[in-house]
Protein backbone atom coordinates (compact mmCIF):
# COMPACT_ATOMS: atom_id res chain seq x y z
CA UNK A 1 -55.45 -24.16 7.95
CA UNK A 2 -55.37 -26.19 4.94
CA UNK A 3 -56.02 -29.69 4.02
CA UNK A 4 -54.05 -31.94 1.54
CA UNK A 5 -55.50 -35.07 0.70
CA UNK A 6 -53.34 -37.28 -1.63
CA UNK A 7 -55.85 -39.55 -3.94
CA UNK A 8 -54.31 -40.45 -6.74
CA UNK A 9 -53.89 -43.95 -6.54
CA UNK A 10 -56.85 -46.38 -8.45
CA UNK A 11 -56.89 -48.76 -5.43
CA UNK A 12 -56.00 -52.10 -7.24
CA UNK A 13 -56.94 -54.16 -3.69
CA UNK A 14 -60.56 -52.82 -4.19
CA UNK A 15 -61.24 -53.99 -7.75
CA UNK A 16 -63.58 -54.76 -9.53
CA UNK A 17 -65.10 -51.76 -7.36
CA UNK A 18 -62.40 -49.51 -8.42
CA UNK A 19 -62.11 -50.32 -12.26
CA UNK A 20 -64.86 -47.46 -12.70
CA UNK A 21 -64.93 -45.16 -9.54
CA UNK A 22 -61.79 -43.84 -8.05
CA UNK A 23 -61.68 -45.79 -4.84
CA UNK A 24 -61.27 -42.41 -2.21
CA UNK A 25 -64.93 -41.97 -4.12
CA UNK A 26 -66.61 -45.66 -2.96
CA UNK A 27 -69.58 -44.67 -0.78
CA UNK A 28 -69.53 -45.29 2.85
CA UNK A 29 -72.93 -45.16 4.38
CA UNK A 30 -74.29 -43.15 1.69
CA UNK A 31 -71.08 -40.56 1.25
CA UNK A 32 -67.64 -41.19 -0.80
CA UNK A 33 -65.06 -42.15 1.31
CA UNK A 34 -62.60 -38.68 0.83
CA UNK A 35 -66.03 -36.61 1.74
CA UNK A 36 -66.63 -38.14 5.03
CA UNK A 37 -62.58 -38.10 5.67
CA UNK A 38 -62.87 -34.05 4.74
CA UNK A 39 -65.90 -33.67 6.39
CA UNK A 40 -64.85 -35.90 9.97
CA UNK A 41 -61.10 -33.15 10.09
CA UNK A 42 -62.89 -29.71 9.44
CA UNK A 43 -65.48 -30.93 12.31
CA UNK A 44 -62.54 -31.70 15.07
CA UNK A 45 -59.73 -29.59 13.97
CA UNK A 46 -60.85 -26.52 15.95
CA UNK A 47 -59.53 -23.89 12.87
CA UNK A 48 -61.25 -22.48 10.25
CA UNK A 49 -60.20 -24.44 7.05
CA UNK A 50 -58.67 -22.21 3.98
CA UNK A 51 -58.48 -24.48 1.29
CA UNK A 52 -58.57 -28.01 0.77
CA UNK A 53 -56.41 -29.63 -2.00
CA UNK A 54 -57.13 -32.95 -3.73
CA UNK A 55 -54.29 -34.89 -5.62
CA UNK A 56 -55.59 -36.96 -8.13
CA UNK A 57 -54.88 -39.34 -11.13
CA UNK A 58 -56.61 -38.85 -14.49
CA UNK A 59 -59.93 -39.41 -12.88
CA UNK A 60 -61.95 -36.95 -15.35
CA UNK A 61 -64.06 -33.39 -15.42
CA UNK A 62 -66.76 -35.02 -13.71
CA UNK A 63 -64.64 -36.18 -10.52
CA UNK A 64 -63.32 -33.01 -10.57
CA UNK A 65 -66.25 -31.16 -10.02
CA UNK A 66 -67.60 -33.81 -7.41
CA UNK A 67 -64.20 -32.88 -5.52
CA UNK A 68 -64.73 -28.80 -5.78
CA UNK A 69 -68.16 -28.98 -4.50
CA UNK A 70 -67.12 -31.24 -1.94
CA UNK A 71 -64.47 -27.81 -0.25
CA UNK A 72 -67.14 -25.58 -1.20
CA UNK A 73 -69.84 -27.17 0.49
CA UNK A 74 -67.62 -27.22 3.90
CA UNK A 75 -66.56 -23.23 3.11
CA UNK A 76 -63.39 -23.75 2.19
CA UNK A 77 -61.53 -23.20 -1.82
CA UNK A 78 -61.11 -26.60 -3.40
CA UNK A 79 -58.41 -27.34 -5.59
CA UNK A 80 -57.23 -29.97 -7.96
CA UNK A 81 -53.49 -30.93 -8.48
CA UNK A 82 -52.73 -34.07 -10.89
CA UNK A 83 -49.94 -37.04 -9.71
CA UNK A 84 -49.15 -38.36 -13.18
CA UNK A 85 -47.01 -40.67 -12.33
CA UNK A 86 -47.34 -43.31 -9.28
CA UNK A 87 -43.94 -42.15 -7.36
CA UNK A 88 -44.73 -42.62 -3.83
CA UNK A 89 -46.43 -40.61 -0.92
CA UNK A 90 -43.65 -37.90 -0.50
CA UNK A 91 -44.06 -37.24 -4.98
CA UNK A 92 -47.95 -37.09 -4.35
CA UNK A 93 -47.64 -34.12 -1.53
CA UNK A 94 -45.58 -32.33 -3.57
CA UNK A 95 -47.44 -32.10 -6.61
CA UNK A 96 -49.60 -29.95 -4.34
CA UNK A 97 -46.50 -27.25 -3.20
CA UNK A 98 -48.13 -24.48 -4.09
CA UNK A 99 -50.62 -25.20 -1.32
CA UNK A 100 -47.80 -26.18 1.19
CA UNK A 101 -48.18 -23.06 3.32
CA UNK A 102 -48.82 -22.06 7.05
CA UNK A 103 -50.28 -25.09 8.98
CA UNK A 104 -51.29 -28.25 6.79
CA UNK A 105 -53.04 -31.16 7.71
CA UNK A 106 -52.20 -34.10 5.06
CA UNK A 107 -54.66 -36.84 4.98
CA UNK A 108 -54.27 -39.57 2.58
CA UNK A 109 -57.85 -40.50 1.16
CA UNK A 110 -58.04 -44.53 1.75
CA UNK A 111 -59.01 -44.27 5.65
CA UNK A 112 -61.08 -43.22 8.02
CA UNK A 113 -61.14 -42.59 11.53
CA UNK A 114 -61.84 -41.33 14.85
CA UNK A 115 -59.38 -39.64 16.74
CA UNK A 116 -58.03 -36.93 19.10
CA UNK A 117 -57.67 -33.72 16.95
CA UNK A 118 -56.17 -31.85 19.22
CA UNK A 119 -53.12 -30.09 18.10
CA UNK A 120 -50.18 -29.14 20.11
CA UNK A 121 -49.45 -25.93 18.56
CA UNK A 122 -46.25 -26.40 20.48
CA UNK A 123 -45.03 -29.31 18.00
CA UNK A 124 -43.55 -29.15 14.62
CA UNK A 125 -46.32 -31.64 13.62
CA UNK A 126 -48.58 -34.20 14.99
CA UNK A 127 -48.42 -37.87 13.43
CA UNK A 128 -51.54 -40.47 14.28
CA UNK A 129 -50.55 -43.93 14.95
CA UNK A 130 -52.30 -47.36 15.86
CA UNK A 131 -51.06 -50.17 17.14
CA UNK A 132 -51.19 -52.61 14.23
CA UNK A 133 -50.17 -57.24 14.31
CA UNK A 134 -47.88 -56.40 11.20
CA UNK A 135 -45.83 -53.41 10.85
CA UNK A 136 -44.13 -54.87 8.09
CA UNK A 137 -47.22 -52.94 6.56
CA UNK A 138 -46.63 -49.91 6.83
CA UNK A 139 -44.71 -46.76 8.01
CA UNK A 140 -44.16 -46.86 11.80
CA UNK A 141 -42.50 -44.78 14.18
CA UNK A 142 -40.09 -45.63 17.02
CA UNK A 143 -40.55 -44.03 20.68
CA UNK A 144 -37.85 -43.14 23.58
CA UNK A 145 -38.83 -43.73 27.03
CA UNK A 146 -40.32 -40.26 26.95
CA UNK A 147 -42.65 -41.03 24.55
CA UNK A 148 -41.23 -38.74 21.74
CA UNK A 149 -40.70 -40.14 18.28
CA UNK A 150 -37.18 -40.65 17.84
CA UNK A 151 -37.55 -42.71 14.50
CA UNK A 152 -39.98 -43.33 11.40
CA UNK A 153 -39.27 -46.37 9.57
CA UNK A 154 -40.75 -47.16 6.12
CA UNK A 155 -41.71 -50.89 6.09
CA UNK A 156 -39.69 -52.52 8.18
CA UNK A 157 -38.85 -56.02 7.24
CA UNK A 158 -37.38 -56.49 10.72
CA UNK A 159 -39.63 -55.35 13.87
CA UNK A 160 -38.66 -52.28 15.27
CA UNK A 161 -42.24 -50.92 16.38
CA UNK A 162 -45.68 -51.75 15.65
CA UNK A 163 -47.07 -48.18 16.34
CA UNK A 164 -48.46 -47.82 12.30
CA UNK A 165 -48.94 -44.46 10.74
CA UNK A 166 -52.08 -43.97 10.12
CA UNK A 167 -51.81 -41.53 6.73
CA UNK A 168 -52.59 -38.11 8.73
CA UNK A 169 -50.10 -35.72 9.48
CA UNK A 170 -50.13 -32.38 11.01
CA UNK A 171 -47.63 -29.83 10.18
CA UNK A 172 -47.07 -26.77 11.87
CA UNK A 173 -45.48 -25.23 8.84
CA UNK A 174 -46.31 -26.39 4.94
CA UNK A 175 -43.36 -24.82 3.48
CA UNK A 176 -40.88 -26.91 5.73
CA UNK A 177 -42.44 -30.02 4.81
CA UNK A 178 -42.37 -28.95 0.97
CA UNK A 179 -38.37 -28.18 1.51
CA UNK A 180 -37.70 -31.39 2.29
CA UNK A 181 -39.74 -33.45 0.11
CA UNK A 182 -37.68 -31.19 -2.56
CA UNK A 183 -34.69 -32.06 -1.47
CA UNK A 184 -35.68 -35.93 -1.70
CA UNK A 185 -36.85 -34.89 -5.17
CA UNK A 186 -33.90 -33.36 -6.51
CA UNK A 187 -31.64 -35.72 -4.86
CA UNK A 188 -33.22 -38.68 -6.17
CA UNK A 189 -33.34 -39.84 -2.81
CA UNK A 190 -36.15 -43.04 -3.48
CA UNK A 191 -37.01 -45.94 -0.81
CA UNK A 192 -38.75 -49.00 -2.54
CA UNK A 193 -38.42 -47.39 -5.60
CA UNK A 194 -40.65 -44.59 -4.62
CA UNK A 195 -39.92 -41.22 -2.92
CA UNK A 196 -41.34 -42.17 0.72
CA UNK A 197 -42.87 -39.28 2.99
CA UNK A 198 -41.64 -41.12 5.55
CA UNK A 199 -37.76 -40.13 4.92
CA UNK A 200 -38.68 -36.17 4.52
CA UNK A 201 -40.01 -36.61 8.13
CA UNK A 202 -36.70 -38.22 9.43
CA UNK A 203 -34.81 -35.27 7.82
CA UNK A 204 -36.95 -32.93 9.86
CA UNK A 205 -36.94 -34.80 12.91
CA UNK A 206 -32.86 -35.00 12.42
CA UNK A 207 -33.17 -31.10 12.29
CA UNK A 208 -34.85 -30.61 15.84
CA UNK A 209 -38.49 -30.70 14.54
CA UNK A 210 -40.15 -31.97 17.41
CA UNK A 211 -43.25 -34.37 16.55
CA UNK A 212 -45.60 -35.47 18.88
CA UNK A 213 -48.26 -38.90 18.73
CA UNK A 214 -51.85 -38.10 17.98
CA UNK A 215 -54.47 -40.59 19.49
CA UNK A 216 -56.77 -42.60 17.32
CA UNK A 217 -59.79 -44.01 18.86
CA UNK A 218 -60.86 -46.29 15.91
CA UNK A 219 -58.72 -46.40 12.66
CA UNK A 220 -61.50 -47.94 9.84
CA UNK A 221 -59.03 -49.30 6.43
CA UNK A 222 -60.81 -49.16 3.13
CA UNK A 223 -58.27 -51.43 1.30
CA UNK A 224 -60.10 -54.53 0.04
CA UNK A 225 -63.83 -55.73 0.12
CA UNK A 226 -63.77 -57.52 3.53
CA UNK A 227 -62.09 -54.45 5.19
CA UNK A 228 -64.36 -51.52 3.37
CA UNK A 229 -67.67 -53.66 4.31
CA UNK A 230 -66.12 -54.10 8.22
CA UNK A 231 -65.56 -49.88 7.83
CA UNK A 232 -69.21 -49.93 6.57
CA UNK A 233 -70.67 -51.25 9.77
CA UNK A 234 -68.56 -49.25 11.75
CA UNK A 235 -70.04 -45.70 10.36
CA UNK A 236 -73.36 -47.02 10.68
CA UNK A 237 -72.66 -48.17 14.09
CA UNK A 238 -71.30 -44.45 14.85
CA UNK A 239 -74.11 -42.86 12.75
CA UNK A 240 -76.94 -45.10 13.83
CA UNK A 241 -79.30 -42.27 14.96
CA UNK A 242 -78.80 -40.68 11.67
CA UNK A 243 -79.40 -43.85 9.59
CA UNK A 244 -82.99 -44.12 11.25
CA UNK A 245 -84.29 -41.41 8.80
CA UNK A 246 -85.31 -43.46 5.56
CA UNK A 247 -86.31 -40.84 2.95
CA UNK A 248 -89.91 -40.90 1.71
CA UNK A 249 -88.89 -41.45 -1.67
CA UNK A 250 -87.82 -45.27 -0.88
CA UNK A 251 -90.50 -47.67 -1.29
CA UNK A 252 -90.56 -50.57 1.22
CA UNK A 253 -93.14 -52.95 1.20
CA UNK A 254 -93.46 -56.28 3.18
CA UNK A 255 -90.50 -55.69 4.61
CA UNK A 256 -88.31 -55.32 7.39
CA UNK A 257 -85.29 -53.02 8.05
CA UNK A 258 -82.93 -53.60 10.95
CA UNK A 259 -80.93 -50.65 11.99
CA UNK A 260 -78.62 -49.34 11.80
CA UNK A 261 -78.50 -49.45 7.41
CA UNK A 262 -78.15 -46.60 4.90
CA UNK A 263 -81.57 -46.20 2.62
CA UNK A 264 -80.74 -44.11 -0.38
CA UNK A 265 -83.27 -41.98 -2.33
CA UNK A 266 -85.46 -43.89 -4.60
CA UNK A 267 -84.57 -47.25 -3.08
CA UNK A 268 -87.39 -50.12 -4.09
CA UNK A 269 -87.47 -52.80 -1.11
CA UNK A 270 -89.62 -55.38 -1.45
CA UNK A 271 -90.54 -58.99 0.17
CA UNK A 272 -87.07 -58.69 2.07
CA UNK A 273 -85.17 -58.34 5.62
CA UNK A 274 -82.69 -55.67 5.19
CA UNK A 275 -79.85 -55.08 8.07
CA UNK A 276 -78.32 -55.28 10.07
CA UNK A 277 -75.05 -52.96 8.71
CA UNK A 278 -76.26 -53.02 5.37
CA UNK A 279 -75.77 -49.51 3.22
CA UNK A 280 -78.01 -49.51 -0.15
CA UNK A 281 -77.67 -46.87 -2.36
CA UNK A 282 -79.97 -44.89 -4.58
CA UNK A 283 -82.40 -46.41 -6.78
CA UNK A 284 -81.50 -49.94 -6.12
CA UNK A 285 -83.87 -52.71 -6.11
CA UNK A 286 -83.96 -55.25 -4.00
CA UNK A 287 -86.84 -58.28 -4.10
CA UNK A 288 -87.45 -61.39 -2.13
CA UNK A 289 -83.87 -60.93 -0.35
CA UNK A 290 -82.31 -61.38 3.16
CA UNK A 291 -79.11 -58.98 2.98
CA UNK A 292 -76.89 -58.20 5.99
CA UNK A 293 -73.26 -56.50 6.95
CA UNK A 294 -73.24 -55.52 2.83
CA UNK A 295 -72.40 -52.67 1.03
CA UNK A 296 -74.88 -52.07 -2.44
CA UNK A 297 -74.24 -49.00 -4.57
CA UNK A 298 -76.66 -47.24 -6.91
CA UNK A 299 -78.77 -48.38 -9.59
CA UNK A 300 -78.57 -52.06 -8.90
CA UNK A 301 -80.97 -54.69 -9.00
CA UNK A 302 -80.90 -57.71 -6.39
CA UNK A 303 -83.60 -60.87 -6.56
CA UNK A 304 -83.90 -63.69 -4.91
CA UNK A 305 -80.42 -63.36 -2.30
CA UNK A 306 -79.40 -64.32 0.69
CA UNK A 307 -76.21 -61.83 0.60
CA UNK A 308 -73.91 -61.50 3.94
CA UNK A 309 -70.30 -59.78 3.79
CA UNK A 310 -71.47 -59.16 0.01
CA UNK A 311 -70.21 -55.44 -2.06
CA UNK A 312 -71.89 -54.74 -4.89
CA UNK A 313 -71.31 -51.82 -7.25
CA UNK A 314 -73.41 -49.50 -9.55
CA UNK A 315 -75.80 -50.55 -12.29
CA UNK A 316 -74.96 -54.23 -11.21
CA UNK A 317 -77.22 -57.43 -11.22
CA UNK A 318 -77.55 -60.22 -8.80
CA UNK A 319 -80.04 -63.18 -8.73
CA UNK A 320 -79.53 -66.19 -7.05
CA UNK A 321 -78.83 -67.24 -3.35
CA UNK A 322 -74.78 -67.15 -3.18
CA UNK A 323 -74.00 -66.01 0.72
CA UNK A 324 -71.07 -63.73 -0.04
CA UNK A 325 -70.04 -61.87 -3.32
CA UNK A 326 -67.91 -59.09 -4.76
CA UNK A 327 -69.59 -57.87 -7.69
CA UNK A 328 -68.62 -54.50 -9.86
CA UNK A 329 -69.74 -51.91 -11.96
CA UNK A 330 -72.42 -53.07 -14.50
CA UNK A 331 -71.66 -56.62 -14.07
CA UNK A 332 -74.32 -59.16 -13.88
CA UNK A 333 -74.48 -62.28 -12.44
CA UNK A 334 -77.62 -64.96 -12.45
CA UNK A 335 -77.51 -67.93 -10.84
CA UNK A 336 -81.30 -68.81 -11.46
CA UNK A 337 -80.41 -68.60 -15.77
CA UNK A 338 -81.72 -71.52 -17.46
C-alpha cells in the first residue's frame, strides 16, 4: 500500500498563517496537519504501508526533511515529488507517477477526519463523501437508487448532489489511475482551467470501474482561521485523555488549565485561565491572560488577553485585551503602546 498526499498548494484562505509555513504543516494539537492525516490512514487502513509520497511546492530543504522523517517514523520510505506549477488536483497526482503502483490511497493534505477505512477489495476504488449545505464547493458525486456512484461532478453550479468529496481516494490499482490522468494530460483535457481529478475518475467509471462510498464519521476542514480553530477543538475533544499529560518542562504558575488543551514543551503560563480547546505550542509565554477555543504556535509571547476564537502564529506578540484575532508569523501587535 502506498500513500499519495498532494500538498503543494500555499493555502491563500489561511494567511497570514501560511505566508511562512506551508499550510498542510500548521500544527493541530501539537502535530502539523499532513502528520496527523498520515498518521490517522496507516492506523485504520489495515495494510502495511510501502511508501508514502508528498507533493509539494518550493517549500525548502528543511520541509523536506520534516516530510521524510515524518514516513520514516511510521516505517514506511518517504518521498518528495515537486508540483511547479498550480494545474489542478489531477496535475498534482501525477507529478507523483512513478509512485502510482499497486493499491494507492490519495489523500490531499488540507483535511482531516474520521472515517470508515474499510476497503472493499472488491471495488476499483473507494471515494469518502459528506454531506455538505453547498456543493457548489466542491467535487460531488451522484448516486443510483442502488447506491453506486453513477456520476462525479466538479463544482456544480447547478445542484445535482450534495454528497462532497472529501479529498481521499482509494484505488485498487495506481497505474490505472496514472493512465488516465495521462490521457487528460496529453489531451489537454482542463475543467476550470485546471486538469480536475475529478474527470480521470468519470473516464474510469465510464470504463466499468466500479467505485464504492466510504463513510466519514467527522470530516474537520483546515481552510481558513475560523474553520482550522473549530478542527482544533475537535482533535482535542477526540484526544482529550492524551492532552491531560502536560510535560514537566512547562512552567505554570497561578494558574488554571481546563482540559482538554495542548501544552507544548517549555511553555511559561503564568497568572492565567487556559482552556477550554486551546492548543499552545512550545516555548510560548503567556501572562495575566484568559484564552479559550485558540490555536497559539511556538515561540510567542501573549500579555494581558482575553483571546477567544483567536490563531496566533510563531515568534508572534500580543498585548492587549482584543476578544478575537488572527495574528502571523513574527508579527506584533500592542494595544497597551503608549
Amino acid at each position: 500500500m502506498k500513500i499519495i498526499v498532494p500538498m503543494a498548494g500555499r493555502g491563500s484562505r489561511l494567511r497570514p498563517h501560511t505566508l511562512t509555513v506551508p499550510k498542510p504543516l500548521i500544527p493541530i494539537a501539537g502535530k502539523p496537519i499532513v502528520q496527523r492525516l498520515v498518521e490517522d490512514i496507516t492506523k485504520v487502513v489495515n495494510a502495511k504501508v510501502d511508501e508514502i509520497a508528498f507533493i509539494i511546492g518550493d517549500f525548502g530543504k528543511e520541509v523536506e526533511q520534516d516530510l521524510l522523517k515524518i514516513a520514516s517514523d511510521l516505517g514506511a520510505k518517504g518521498t518528495i515529488y515537486v508540483q511547479d506549477k498550480p494545474l489542478g488536483t489531477a496535475h498534482a497526482i501525477h507529478c507523483a507517477k512513478e509512485s502510482l503502483s499497486g493499491p494507492v490511497i490519495v489523500a490531499f493534505a488540507d483535511t482531516l477526519f474520521k472515517a470508515d477505512f474499510t476497503l472493499d477489495k472488491e471495488s476499483d476504488g473507494v471515494i469518502w463523501v459528506k454531506q455538505v449545505e453547498n456543493p457548489s464547493a466542491f467535487g460531488v458525486v451522484k448516486l443510483n437508487d442502488k447506491n453506486v456512484i453513477t456520476d462525479f461532478v466538479e463544482k456544480p453550479k447547478e445542484f445535482v448532489s450534495d454528497l462532497a468529496i472529501i479529498g481521499i481516494y482509494y484505488f485498487k490499482s495506481g497505474e490505472t489511475l496514472r493512465s488516465e490522468i495521462e490521457y487528460l494530460i496529453e489531451n489537454n483535457i482542463i475543467e476550470n482551467g485546471e486538469f480536475q481529478l475529478t474527470n480521470a475518475l468519470e473516464n474510469m467509471r465510464a470504463k466499468g470501474a466500479q467505485f464504492t462510498l466510504g463513510e466519514v464519521n467527522d470530516w474537520m476542514d483546515c481552510g481558513n482561521k475560523n474553520a482550522t480553530i473549530e478542527t482544533n477543538s475537535s482533535v482535542l475533544k477526540y484526544e482529550s485523555e492524551q492532552m491531560k499529560n502536560i510535560p514537566i518542562s512547562a512552567k505554570i504558575e497561578n494558574s488554571v488549565i481546563i482540559q482538554p488543551c495542548y501544552i507544548g514543551e517549555n511553555a511559561e503560563i503564568l497568572n492565567s485561565k487556559i482552556g477550554p480547546f486551546v492548543s499552545i505550542g512550545s516555548e510560548t509565554k503567556v501572562h495575566n491572560c484568559n484564552i479559550e477555543n485558540s490555536l497559539i504556535q511556538n515561540k510567542t509571547t501573549i500579555v494581558n488577553a482575553n483571546l477567544n476564537n483567536s490563531m496566533l502564529g510563531n515568534h508572534a506578540e500580543y498585548y492587549g485585551v482584543l476578544r478575537s484575532i488572527s495574528l502571523g508569523d513574527y508579527s506584533i501587535l500592542d494595544f497597551q503602546e503608549k
